[in-house]
N, C-alpha and C. Protein backbone atom coordinates (compact mmCIF):
# COMPACT_ATOMS: atom_id res chain seq x y z
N UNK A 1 7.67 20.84 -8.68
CA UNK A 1 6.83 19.65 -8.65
C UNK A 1 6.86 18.94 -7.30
N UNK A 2 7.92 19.20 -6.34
CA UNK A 2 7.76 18.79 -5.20
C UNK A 2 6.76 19.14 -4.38
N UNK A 3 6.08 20.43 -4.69
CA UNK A 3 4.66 20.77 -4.00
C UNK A 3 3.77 20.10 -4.72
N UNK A 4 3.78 18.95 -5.24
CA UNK A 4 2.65 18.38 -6.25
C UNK A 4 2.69 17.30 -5.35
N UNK A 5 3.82 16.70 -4.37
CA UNK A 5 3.94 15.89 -3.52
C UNK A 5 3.21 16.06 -2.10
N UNK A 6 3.40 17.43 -1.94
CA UNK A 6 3.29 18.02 -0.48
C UNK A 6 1.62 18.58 -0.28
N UNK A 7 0.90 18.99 -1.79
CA UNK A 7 -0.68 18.82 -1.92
C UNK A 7 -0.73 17.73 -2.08
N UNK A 8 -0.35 17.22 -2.49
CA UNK A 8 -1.28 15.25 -2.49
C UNK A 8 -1.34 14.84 -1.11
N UNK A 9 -0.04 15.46 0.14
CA UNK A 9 -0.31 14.86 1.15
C UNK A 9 -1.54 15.55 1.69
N UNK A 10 -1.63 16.75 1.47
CA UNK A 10 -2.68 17.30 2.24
C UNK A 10 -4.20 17.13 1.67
N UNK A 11 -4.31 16.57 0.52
CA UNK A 11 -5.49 16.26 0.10
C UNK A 11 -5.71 14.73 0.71
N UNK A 12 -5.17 14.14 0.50
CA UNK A 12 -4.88 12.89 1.67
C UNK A 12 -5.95 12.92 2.95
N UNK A 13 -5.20 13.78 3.29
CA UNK A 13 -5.41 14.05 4.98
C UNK A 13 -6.86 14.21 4.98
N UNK A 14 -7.61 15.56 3.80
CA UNK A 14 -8.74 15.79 3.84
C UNK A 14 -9.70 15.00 3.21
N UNK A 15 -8.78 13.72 2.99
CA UNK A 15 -9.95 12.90 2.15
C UNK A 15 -10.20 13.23 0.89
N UNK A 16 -9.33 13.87 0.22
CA UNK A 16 -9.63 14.83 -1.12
C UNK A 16 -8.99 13.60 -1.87
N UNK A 17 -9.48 12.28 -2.06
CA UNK A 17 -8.39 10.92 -2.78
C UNK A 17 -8.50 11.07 -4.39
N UNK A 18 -10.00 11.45 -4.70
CA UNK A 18 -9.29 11.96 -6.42
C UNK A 18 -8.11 13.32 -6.62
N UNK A 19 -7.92 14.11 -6.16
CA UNK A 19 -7.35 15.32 -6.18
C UNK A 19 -6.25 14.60 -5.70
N UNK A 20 -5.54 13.49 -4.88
CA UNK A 20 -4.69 13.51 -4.67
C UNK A 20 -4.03 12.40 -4.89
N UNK A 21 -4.88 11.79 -6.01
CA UNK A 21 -4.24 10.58 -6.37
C UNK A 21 -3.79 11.17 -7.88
N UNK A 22 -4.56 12.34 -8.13
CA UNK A 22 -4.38 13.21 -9.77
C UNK A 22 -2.38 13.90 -9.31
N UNK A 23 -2.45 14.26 -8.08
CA UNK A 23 -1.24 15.11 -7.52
C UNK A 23 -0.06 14.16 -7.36
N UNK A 24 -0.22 13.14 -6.75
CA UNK A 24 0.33 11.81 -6.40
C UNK A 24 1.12 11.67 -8.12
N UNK A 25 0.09 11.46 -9.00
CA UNK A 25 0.38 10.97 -10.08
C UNK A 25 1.67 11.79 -10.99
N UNK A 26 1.26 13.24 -10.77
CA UNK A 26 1.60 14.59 -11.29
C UNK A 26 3.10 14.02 -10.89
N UNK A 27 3.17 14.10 -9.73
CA UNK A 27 4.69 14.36 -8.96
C UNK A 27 5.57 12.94 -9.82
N UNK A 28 5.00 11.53 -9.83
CA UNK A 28 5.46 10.64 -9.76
C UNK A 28 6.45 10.32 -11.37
N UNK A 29 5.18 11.25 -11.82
CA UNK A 29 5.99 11.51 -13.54
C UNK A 29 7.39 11.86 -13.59
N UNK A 30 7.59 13.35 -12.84
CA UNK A 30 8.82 14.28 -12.50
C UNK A 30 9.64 13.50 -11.74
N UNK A 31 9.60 12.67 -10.86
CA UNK A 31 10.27 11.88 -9.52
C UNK A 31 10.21 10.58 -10.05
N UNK A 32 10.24 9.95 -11.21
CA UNK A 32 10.46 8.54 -11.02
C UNK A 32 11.19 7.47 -10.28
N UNK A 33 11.44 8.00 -9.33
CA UNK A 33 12.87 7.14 -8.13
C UNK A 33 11.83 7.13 -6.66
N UNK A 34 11.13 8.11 -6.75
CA UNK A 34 10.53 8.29 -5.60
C UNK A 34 9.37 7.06 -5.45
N UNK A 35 9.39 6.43 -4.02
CA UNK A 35 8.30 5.19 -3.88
C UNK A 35 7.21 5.82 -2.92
N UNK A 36 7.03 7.23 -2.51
CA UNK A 36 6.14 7.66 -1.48
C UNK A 36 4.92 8.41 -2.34
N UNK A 37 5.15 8.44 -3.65
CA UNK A 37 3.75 8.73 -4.10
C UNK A 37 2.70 7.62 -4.41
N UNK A 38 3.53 6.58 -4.84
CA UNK A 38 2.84 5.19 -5.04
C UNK A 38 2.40 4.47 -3.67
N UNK A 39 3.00 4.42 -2.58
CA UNK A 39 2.57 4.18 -1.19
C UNK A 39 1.52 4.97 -0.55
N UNK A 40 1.45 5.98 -1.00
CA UNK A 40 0.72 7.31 -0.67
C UNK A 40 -0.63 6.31 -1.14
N UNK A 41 -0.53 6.16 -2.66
CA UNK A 41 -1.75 5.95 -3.57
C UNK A 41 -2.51 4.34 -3.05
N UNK A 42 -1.20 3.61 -2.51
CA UNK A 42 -1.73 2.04 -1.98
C UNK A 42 -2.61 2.73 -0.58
N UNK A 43 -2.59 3.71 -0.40
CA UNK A 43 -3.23 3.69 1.16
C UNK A 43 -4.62 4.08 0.55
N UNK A 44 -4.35 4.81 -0.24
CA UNK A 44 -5.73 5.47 -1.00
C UNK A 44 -6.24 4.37 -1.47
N UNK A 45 -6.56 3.48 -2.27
CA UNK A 45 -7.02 2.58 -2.84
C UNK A 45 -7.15 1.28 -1.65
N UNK A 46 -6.74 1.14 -0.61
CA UNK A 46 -6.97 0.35 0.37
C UNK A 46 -7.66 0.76 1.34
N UNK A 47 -8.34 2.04 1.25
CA UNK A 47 -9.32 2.83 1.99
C UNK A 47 -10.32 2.52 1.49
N UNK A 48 -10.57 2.18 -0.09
CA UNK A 48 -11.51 2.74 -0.93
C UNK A 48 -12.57 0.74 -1.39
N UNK A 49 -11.21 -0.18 -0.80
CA UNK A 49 -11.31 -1.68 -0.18
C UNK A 49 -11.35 -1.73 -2.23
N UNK A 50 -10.12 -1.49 -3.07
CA UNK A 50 -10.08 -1.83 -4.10
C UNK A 50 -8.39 -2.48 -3.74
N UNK A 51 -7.99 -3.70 -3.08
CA UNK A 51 -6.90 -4.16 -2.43
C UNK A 51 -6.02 -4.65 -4.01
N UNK A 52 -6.37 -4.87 -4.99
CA UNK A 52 -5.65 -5.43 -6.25
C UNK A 52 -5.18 -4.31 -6.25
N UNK A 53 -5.43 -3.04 -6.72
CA UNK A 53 -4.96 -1.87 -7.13
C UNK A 53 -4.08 -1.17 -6.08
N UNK A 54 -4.38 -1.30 -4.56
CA UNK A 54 -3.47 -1.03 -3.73
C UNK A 54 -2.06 -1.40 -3.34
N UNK A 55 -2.29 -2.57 -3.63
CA UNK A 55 -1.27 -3.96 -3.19
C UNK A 55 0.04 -3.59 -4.90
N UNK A 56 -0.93 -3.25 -5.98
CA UNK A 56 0.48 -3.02 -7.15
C UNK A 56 1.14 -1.42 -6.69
N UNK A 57 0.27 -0.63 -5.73
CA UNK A 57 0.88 0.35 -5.86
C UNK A 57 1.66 0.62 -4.72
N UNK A 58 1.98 -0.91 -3.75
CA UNK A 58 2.67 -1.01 -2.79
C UNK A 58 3.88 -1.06 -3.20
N UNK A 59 3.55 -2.37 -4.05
CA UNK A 59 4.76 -3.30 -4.74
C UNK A 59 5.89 -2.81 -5.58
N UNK A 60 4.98 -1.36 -6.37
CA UNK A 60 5.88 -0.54 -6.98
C UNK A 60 6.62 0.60 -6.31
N UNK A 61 5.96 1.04 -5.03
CA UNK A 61 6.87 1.94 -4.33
C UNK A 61 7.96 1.05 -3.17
N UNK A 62 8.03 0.23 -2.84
CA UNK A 62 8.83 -0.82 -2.37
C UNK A 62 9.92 -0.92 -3.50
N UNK A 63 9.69 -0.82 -4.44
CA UNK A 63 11.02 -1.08 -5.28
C UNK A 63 11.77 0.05 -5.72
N UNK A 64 10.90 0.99 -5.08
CA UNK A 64 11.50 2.76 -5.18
C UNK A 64 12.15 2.91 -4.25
N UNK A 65 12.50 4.33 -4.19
CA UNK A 65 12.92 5.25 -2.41
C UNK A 65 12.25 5.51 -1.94
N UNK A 66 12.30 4.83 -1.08
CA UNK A 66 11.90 5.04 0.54
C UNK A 66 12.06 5.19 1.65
N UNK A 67 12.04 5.53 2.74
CA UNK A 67 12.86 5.32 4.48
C UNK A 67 12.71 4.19 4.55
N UNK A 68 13.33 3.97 5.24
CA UNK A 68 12.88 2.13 5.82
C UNK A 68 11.69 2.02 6.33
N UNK A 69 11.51 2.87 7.26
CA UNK A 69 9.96 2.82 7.90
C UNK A 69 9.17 2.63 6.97
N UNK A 70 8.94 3.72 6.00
CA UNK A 70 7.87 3.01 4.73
C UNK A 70 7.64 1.99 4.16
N UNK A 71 8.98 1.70 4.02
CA UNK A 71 9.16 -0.11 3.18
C UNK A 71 8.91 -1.15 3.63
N UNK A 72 9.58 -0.98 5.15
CA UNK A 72 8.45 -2.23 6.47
C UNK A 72 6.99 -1.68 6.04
N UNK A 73 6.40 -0.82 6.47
CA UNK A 73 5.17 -0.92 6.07
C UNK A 73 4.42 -1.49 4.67
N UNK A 74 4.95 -0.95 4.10
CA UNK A 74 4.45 -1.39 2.19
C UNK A 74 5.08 -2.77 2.37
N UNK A 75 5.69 -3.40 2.84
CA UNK A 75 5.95 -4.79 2.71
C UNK A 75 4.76 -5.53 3.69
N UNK A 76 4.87 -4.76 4.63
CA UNK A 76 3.88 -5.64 5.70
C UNK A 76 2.59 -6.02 5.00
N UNK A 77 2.41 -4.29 4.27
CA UNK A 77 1.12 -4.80 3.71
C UNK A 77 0.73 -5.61 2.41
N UNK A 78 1.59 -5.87 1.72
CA UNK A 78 1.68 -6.78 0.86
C UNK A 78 1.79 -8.24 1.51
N UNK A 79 2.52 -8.42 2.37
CA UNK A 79 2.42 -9.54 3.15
C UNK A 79 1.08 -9.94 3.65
N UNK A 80 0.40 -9.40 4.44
CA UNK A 80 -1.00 -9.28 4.88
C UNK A 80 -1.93 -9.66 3.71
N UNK A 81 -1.84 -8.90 2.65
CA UNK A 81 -2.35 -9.10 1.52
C UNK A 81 -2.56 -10.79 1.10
N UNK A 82 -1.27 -10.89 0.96
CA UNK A 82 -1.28 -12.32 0.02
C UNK A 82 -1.09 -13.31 1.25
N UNK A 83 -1.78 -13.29 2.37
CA UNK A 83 -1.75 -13.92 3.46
C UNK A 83 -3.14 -14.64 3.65
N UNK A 84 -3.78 -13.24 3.33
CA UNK A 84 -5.42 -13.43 3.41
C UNK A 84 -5.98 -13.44 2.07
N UNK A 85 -5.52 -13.58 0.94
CA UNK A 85 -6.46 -13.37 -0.35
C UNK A 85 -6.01 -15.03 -1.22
């Protein structure tokens, strides 16, 4: 199921955001600790300018595992968020 992680990134990349928010999802079932499929999915849904749905799927991978680098980010953008809304 870790390649359920590693296609979601690459559907990502190609813009493939249903296919890889379906993959995203897949993995997140198996990995419940993991916060990079839900961050994955806030970028997707903040592309798509649906920011409610992005911003919970920040909030929930922030409280997962993550690098730090990710978590400054998913925080920033929750910050930003409730800065401007």
């Amino acid at each position: 199921f870790s390649n359920a992680l590693k296609e979601g990134k690459k559907a990502y990349s190609q813009k493939q955001f249903q296919k890889a928010v379906k993959l995203f999802t897949e993995y997140a079932k198996t990995n419940p600790g993991d916060g990079e499929p839900y961050m994955f999915m806030g970028y997707i849904f903040e592309t798509q300018k649906q920011y409610d749905v992005s911003i919970s799927y920040f909030r929930k991978a922030v409280d997962l595992k993550l690098n730090s680098k990710q978590k400054q980010t998913c925080l920033l953008k929750i910050l930003i968020y409730y800065n401007y809304h």
